[in-house]
N, C-alpha and C. Protein backbone atom coordinates (compact mmCIF):
# COMPACT_ATOMS: atom_id res chain seq x y z
N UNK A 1 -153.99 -288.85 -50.71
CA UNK A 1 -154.61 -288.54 -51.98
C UNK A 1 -153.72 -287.61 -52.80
N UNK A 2 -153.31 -286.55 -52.14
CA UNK A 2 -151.81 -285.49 -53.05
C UNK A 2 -151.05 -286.33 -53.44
N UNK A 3 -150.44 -287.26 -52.79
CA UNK A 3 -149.60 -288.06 -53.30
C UNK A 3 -149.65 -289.03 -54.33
N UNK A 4 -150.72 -289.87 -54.31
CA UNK A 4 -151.08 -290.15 -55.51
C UNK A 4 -151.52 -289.07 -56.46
N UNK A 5 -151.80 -287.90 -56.58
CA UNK A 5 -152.24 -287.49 -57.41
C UNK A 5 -150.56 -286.96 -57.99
N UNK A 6 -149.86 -286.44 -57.18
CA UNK A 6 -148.63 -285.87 -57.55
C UNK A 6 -147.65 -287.16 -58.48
N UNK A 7 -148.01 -288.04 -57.96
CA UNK A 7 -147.03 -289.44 -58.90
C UNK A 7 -147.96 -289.38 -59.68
N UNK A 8 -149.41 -289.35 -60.29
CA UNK A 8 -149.89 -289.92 -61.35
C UNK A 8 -149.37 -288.63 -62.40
N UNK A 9 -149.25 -287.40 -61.85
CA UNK A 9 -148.83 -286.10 -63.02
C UNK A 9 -147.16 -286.62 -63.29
N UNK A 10 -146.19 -286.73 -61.98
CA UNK A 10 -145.30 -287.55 -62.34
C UNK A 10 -144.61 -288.16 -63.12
N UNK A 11 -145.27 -289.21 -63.52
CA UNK A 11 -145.65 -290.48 -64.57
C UNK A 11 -146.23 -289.79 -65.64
N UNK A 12 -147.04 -289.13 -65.46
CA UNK A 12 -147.64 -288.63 -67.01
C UNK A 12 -146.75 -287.65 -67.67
N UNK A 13 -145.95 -286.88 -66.86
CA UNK A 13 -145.15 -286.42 -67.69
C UNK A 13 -143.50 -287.07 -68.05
N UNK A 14 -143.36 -288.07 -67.50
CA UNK A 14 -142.19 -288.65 -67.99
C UNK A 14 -142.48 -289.59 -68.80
N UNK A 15 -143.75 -290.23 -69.35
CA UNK A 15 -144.36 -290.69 -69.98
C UNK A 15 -144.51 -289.85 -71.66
N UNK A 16 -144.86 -289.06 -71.49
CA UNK A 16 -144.98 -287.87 -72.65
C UNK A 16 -143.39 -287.51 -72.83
N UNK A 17 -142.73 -286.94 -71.91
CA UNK A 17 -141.24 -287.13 -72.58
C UNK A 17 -140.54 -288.19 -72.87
N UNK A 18 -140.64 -289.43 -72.64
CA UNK A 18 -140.05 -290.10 -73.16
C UNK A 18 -140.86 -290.35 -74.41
N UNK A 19 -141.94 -290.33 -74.70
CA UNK A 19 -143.05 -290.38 -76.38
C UNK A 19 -142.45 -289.28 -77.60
N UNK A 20 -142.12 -287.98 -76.76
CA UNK A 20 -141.67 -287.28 -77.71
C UNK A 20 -140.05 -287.33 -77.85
N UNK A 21 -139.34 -288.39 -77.33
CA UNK A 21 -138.32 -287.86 -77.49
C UNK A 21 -138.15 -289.77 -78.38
N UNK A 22 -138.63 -290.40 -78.21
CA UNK A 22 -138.45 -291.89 -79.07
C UNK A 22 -139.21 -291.30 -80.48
N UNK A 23 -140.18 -290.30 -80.32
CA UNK A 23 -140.89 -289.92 -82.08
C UNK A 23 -139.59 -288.78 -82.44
N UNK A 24 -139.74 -287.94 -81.76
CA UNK A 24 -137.99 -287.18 -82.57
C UNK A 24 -136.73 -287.97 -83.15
N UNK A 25 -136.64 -288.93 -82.29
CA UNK A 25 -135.34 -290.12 -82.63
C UNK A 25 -136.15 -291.18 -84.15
N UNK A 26 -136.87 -291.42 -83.96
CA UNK A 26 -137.62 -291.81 -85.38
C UNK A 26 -137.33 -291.45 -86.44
N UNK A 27 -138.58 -289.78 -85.98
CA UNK A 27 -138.03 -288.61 -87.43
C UNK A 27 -136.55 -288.53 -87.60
N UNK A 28 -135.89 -288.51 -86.63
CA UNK A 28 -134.22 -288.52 -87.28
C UNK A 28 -133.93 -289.30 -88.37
N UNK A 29 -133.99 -290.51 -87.65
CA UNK A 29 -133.84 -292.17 -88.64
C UNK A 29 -134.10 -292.04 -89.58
N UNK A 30 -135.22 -291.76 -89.83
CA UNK A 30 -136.25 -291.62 -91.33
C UNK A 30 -135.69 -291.05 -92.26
N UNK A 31 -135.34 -289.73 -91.48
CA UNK A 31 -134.35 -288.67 -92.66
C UNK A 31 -132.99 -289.18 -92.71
N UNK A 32 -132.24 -289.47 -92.07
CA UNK A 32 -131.59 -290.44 -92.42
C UNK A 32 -131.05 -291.12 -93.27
N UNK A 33 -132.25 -292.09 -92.98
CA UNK A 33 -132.73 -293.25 -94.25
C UNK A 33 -132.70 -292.79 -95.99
N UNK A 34 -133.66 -291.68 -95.88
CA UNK A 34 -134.08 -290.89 -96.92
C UNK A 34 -132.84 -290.43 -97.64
N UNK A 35 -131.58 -289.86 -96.72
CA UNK A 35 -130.76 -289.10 -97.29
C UNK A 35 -130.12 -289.97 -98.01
N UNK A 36 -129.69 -291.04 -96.96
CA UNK A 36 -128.88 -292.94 -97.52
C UNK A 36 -129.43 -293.14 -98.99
N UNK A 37 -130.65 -293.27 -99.46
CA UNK A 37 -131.35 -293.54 -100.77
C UNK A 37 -131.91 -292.45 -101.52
N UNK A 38 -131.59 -291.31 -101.71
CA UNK A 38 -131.16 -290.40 -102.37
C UNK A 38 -130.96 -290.47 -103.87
N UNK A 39 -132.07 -290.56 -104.60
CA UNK A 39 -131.43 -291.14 -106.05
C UNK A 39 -130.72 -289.47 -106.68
N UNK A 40 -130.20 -290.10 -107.94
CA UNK A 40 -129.34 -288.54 -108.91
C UNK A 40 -130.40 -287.66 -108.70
N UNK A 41 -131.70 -288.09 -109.61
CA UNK A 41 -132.95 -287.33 -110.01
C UNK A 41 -133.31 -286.20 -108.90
N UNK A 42 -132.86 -286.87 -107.47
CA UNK A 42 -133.64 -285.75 -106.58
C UNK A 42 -132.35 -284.78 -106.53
N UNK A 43 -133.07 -283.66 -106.05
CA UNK A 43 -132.14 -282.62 -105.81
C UNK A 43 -132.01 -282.37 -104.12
N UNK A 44 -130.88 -281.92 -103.34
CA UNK A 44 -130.87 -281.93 -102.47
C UNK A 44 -131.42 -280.22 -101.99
N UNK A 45 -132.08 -280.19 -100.79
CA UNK A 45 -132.46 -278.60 -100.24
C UNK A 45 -131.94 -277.25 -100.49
N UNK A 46 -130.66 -278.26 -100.29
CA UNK A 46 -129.11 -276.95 -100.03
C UNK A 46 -128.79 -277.03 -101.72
N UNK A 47 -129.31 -277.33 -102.71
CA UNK A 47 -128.44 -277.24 -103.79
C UNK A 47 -128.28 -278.50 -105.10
N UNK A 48 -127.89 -278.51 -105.97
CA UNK A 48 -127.82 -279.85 -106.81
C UNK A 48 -127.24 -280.63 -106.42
N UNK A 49 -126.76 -281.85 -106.45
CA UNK A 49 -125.96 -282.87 -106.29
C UNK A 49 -125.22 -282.92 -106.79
N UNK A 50 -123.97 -283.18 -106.67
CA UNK A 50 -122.79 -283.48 -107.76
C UNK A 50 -122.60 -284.85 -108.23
N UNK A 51 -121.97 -284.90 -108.98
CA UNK A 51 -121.63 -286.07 -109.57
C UNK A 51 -120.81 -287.33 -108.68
N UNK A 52 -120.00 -286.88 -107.59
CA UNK A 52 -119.48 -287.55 -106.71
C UNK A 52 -120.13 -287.78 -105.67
N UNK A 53 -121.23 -286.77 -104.72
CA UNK A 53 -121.85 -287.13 -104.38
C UNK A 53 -123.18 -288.52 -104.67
N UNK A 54 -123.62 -288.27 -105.58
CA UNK A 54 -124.14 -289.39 -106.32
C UNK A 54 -123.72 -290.85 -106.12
N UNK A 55 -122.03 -290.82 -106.99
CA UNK A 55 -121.52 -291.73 -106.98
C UNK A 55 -121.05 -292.47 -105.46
N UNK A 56 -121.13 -291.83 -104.61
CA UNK A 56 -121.12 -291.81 -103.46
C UNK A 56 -122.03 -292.79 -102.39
N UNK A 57 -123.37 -291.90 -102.73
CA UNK A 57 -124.35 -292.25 -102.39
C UNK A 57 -124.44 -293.84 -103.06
N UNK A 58 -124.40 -294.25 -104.68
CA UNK A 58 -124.32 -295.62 -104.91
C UNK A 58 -123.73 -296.27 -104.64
N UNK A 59 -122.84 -296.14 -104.78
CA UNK A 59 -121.58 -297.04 -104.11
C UNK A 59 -122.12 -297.05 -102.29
N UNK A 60 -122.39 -296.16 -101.51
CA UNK A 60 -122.72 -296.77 -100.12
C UNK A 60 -123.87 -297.66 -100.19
N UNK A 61 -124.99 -297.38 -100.95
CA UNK A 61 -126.03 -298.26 -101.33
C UNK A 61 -125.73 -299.89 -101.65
N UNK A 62 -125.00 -300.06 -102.60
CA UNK A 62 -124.11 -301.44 -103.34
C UNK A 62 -123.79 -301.89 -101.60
N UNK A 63 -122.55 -301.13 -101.00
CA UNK A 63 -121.63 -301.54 -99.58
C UNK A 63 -122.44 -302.34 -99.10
N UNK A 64 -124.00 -301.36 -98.75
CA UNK A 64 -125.32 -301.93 -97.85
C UNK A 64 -125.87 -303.50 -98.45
N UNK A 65 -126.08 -303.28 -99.63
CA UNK A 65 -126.26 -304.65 -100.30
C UNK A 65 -125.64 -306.11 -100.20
N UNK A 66 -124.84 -305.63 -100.91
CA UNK A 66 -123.71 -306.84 -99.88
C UNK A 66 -123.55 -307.15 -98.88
N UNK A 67 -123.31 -306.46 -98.08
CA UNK A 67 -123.30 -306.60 -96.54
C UNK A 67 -124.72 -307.74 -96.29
N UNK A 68 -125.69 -306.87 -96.35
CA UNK A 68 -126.90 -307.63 -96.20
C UNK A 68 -127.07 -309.06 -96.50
N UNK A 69 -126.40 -309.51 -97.66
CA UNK A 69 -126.46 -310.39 -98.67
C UNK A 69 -125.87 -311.55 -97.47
N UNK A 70 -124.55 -311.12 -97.04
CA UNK A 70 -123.30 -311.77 -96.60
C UNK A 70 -123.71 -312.10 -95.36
N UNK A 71 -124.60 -311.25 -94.58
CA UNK A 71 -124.63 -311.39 -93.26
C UNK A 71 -126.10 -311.83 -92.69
N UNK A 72 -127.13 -311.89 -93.43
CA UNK A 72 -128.62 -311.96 -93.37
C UNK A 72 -129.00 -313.58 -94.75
N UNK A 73 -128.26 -313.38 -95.43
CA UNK A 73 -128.06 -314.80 -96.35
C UNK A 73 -129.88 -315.24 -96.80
N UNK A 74 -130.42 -313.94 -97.66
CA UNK A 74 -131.94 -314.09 -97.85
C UNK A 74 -131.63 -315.17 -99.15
N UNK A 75 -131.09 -314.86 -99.77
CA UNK A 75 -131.11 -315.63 -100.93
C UNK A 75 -131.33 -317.39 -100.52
N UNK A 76 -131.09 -317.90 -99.48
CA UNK A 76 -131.17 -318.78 -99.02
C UNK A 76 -133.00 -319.51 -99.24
N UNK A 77 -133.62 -318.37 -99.52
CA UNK A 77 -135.04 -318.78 -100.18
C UNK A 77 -135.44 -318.66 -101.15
N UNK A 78 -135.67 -319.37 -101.49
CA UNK A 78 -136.22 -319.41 -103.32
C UNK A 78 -136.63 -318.52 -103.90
N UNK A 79 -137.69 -317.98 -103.19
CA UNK A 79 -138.52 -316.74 -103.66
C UNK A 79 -138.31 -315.80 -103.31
N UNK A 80 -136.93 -315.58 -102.77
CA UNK A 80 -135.91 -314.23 -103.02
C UNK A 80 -136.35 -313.56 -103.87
N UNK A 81 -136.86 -312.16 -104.03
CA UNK A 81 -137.17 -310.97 -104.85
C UNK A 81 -136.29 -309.51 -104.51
N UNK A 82 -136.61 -309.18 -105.42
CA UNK A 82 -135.67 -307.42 -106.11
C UNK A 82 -136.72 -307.10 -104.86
N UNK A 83 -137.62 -306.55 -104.76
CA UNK A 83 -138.84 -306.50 -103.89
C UNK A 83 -138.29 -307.15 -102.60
N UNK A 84 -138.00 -308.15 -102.25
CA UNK A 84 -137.58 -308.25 -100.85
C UNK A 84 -136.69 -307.77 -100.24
N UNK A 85 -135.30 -307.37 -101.32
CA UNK A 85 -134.15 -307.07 -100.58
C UNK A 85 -134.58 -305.48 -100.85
N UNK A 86 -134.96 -304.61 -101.55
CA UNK A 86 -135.33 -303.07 -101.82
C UNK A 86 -136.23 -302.81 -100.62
N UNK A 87 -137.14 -303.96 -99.58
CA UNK A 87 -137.91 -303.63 -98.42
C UNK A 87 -136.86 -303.43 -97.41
N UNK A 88 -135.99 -303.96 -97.70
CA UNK A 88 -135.03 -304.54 -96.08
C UNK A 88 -134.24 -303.61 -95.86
N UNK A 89 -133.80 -303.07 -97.44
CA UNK A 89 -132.31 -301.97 -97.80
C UNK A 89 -133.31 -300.58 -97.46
N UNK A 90 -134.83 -300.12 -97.71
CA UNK A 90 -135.66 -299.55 -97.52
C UNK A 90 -134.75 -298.46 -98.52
N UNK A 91 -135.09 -298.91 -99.58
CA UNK A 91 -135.13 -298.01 -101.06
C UNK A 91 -136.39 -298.97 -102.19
N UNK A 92 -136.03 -298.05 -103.04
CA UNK A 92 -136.90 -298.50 -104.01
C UNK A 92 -136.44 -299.69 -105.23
N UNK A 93 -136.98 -300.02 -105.71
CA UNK A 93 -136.67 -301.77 -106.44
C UNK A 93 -135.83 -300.78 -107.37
N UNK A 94 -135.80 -300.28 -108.59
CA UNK A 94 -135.40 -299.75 -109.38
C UNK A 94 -134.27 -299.16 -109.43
N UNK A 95 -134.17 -298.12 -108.72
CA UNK A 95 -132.71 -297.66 -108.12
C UNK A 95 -131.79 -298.58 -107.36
N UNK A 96 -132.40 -299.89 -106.89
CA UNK A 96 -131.61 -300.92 -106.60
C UNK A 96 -130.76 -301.71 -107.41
N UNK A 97 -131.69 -301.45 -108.49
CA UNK A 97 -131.91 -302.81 -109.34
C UNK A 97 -130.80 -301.95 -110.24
N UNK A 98 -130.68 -300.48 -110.79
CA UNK A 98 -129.61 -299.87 -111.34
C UNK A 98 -128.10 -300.10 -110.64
N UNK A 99 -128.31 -299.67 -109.54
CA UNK A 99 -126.96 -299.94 -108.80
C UNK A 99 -125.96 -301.12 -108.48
N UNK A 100 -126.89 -302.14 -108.07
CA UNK A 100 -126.47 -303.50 -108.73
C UNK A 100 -125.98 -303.70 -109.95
N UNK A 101 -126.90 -303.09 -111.01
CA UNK A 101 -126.20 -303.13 -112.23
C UNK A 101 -125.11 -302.95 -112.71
N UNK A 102 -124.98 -301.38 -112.09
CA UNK A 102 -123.64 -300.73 -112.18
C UNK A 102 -122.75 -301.18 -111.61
N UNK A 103 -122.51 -301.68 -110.29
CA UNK A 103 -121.47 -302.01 -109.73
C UNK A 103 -121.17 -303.75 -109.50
N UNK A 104 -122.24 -304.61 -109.93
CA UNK A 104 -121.61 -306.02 -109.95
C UNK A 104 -121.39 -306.32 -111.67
N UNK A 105 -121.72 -305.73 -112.34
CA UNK A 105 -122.43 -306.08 -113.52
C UNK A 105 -123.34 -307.31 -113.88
N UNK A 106 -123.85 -307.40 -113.19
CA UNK A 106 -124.85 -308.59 -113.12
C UNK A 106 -126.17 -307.86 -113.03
N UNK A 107 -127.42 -308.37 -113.65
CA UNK A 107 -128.44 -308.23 -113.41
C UNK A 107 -128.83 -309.26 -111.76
N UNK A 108 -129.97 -308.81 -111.23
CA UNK A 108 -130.35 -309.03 -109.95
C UNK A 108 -130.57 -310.67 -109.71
N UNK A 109 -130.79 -311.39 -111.00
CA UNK A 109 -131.04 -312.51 -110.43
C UNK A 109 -129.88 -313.42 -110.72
N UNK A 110 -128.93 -313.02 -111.57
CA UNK A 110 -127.56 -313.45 -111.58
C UNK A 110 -126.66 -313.04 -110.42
N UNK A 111 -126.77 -311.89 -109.73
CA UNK A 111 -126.42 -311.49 -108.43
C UNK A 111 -126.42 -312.48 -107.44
N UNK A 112 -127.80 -312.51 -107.25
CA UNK A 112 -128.16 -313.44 -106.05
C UNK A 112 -127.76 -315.05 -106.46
N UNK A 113 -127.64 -315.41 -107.74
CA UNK A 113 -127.32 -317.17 -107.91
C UNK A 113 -125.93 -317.23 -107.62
N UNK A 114 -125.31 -315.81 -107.70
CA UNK A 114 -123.42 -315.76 -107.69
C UNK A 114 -123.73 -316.25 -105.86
N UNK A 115 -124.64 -315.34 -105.07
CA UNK A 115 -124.36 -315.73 -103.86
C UNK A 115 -124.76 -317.13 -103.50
N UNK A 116 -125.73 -317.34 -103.86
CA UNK A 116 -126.23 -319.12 -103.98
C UNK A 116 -124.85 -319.97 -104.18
N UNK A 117 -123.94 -320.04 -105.51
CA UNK A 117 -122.97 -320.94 -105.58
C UNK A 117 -122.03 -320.46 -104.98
N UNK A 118 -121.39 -319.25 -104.46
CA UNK A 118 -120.49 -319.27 -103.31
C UNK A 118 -121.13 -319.87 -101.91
N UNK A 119 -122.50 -319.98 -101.67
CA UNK A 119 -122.92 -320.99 -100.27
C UNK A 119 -122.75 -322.15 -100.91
N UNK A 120 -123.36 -322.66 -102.00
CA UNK A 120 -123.46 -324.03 -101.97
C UNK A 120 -121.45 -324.15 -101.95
N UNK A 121 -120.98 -323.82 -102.75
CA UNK A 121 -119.23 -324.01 -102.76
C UNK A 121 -118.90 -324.01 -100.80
N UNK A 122 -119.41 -322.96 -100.10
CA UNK A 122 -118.99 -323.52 -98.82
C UNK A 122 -119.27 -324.19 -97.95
N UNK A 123 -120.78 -324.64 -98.16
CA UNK A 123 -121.23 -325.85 -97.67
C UNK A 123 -120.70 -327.14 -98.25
N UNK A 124 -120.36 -327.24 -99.35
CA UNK A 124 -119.72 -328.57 -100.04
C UNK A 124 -118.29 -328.63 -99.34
N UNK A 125 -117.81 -327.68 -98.90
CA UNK A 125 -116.47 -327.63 -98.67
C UNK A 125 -116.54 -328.03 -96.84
N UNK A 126 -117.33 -327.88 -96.41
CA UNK A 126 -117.57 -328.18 -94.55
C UNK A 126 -118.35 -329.68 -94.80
N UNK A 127 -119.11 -330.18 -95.38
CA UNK A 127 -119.17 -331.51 -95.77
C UNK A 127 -119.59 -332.07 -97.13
N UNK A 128 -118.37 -332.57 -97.61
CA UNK A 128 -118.36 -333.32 -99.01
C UNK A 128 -119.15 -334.66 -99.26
N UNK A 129 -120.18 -334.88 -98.46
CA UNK A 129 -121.04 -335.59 -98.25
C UNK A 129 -121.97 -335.61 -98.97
N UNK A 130 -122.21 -333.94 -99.48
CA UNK A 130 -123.65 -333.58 -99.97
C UNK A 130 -123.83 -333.99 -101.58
N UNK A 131 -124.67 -334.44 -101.75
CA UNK A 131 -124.53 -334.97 -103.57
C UNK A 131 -125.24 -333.41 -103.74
N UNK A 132 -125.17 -333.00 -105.42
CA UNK A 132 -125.17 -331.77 -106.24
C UNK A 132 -126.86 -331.70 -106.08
N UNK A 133 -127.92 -332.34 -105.70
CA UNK A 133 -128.80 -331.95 -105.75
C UNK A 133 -129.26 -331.12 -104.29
N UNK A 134 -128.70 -331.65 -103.48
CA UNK A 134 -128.77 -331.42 -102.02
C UNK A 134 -128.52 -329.73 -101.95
N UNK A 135 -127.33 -329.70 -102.66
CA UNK A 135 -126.47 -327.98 -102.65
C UNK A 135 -126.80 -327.05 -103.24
N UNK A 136 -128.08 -328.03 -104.65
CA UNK A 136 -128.69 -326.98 -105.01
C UNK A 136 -130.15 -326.53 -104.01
N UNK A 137 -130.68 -327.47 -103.26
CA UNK A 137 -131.83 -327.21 -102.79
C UNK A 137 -131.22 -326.08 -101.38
N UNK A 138 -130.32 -326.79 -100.82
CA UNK A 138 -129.93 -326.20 -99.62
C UNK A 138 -129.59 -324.57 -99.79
N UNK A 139 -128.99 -324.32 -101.05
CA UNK A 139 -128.55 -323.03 -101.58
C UNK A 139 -129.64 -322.29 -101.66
N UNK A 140 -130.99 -322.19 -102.21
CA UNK A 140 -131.94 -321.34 -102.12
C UNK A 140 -132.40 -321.55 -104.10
N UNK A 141 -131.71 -322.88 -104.97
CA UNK A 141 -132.45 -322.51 -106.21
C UNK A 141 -133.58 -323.63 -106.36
N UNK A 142 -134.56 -322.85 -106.96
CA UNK A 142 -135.74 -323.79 -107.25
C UNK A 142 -135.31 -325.03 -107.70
N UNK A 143 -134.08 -324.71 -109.23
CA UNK A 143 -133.99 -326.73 -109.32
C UNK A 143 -132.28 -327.02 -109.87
N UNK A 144 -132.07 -328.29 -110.03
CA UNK A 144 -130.98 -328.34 -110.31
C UNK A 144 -130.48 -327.95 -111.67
N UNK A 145 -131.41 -327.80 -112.75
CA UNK A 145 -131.04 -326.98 -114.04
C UNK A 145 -130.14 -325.78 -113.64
N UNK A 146 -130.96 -324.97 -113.03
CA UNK A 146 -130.57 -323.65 -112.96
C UNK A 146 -129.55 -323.85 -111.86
N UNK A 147 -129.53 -324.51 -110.69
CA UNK A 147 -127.77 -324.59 -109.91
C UNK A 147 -126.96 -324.81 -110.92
N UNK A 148 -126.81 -326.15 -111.95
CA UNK A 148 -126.08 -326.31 -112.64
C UNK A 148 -125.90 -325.03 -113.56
N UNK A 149 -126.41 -324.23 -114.27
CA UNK A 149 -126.34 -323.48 -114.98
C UNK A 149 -125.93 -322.04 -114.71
N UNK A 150 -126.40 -321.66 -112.89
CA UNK A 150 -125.35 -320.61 -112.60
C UNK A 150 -124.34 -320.87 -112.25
N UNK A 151 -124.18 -322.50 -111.60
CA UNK A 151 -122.94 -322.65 -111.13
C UNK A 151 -121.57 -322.26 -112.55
N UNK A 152 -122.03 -323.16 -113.11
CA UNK A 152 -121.31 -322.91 -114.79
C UNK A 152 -120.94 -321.61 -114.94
N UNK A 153 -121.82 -320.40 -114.99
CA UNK A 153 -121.10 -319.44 -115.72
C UNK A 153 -120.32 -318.35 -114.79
N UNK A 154 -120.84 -319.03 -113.39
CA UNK A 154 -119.78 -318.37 -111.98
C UNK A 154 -118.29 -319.19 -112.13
N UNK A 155 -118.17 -320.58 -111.99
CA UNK A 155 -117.16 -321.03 -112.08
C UNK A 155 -116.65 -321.64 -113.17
N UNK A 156 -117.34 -321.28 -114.51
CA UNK A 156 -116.53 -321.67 -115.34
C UNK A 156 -116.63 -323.53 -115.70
N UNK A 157 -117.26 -324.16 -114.92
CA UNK A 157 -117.03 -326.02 -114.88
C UNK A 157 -118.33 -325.91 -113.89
N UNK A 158 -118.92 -326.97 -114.34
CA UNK A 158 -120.05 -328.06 -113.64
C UNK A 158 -120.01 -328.21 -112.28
N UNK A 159 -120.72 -328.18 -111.42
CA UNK A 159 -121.01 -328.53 -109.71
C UNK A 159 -120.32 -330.20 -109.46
N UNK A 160 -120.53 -330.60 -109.95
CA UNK A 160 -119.97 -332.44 -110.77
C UNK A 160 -118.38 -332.37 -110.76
N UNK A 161 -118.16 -331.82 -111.82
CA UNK A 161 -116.63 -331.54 -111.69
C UNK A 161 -115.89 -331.08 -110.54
N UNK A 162 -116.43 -329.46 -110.39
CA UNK A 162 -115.81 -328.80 -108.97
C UNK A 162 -116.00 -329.50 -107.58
N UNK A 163 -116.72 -330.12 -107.16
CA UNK A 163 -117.05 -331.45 -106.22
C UNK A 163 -115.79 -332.61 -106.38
N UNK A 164 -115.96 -333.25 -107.99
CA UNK A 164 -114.60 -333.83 -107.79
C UNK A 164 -113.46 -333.56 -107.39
N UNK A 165 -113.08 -332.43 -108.20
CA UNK A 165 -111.83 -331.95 -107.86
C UNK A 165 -111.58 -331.34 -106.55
N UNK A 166 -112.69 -330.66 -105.99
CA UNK A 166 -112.65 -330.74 -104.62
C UNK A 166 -112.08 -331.86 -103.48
N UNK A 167 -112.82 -333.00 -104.15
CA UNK A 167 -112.45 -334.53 -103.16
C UNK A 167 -111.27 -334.67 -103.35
N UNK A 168 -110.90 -334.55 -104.83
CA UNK A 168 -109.15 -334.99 -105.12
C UNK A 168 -108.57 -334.31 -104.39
N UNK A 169 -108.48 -332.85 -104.33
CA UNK A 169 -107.48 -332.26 -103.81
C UNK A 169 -107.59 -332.42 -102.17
N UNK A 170 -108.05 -333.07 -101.45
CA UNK A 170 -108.52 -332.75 -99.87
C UNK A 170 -108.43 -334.03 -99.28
N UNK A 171 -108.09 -334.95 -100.60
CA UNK A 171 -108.14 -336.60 -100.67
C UNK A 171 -106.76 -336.96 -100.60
N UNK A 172 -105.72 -335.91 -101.57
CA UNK A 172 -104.43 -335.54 -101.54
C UNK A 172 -103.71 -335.14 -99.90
N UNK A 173 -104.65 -334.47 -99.39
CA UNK A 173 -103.73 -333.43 -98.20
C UNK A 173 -104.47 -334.59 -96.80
N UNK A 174 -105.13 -335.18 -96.63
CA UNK A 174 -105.14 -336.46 -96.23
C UNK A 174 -104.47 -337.56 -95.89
N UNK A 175 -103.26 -337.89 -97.02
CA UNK A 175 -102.93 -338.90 -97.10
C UNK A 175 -101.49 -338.57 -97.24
């Protein structure tokens, strides 16, 4: 009976230390997090922010964005929102939605169609099979207006065209 009673205190207290020491590692994270998304407006404990700090802080914010973009590929759904990627980046839509601004110069939904026609461009390029409607659905845009129309002002020429000239040139190194 000691013995069980001595393992059940045991257990209960390595139980409780490991609870408080996974909620301390949390609260770390959190603050963390907090410090990572840091807009100008707030002031830090120790003092004002500087101007480089700031710039700092956005620019690592933007890094995070991208990254995300490149390696998680949300845009891949239609109903991609400012709101979905500001949950994931765990900041707020707004200060997202500035920083993007600032550093792609694109507003958020021209952002995400730039990443849309660089997938559809590398899926067309692993199989030239796909007709232009396929690349727009597969890419993440609701319709082919709007593929055609970001594709255009990303590359300058039509999904139609860049497809051809794609085949030509790959039709060339072929033969």
């Amino acid at each position: 009976m000691n013995l069980l009673l001595l393992s059940l205190s045991v257990f209960s207290a390595v139980s409780a230390g490991t609870g408080v020491f996974l909620y301390a590692r949390l609260r770390r994270k959190e603050a963390e997090l907090r410090a990572a998304n840091r807009q100008s407006a707030f002031e830090d404990p120790q003092g004002p922010v500087s101007k480089e700090e700031v710039a700092a802080i956005d620019q690592f914010l933007y890094d995070r964005c991208c990254r995300y973009m490149i390696e998680h590929r949300p845009f891949l759904v239609s109903s991609f929102s400012l709101d979905d990627l500001a949950g994931a980046l765990y900041t707020n839509r707004s200060y997202l939605s500035k920083t993007i601004n600032r550093f792609s110069g694109k507003n958020f939904r021209r952002y995400v169609n730039y990443y849309r026609v660089m997938y559809a461009m590398e899926l067309y390029q692993k199989n030239m099979g796909l007709r232009v409607v396929e690349l727009a659905h597969f890419s993440g845009f609701h319709s082919e207006t709007s593929f055609y129309q970001s594709f255009k002002n990303v590359m300058g020429e039509t999904p139609r065209e860049w497809c051809d000239r794609m085949r030509r040139k790959y039709a060339k190194k072929t033969v």
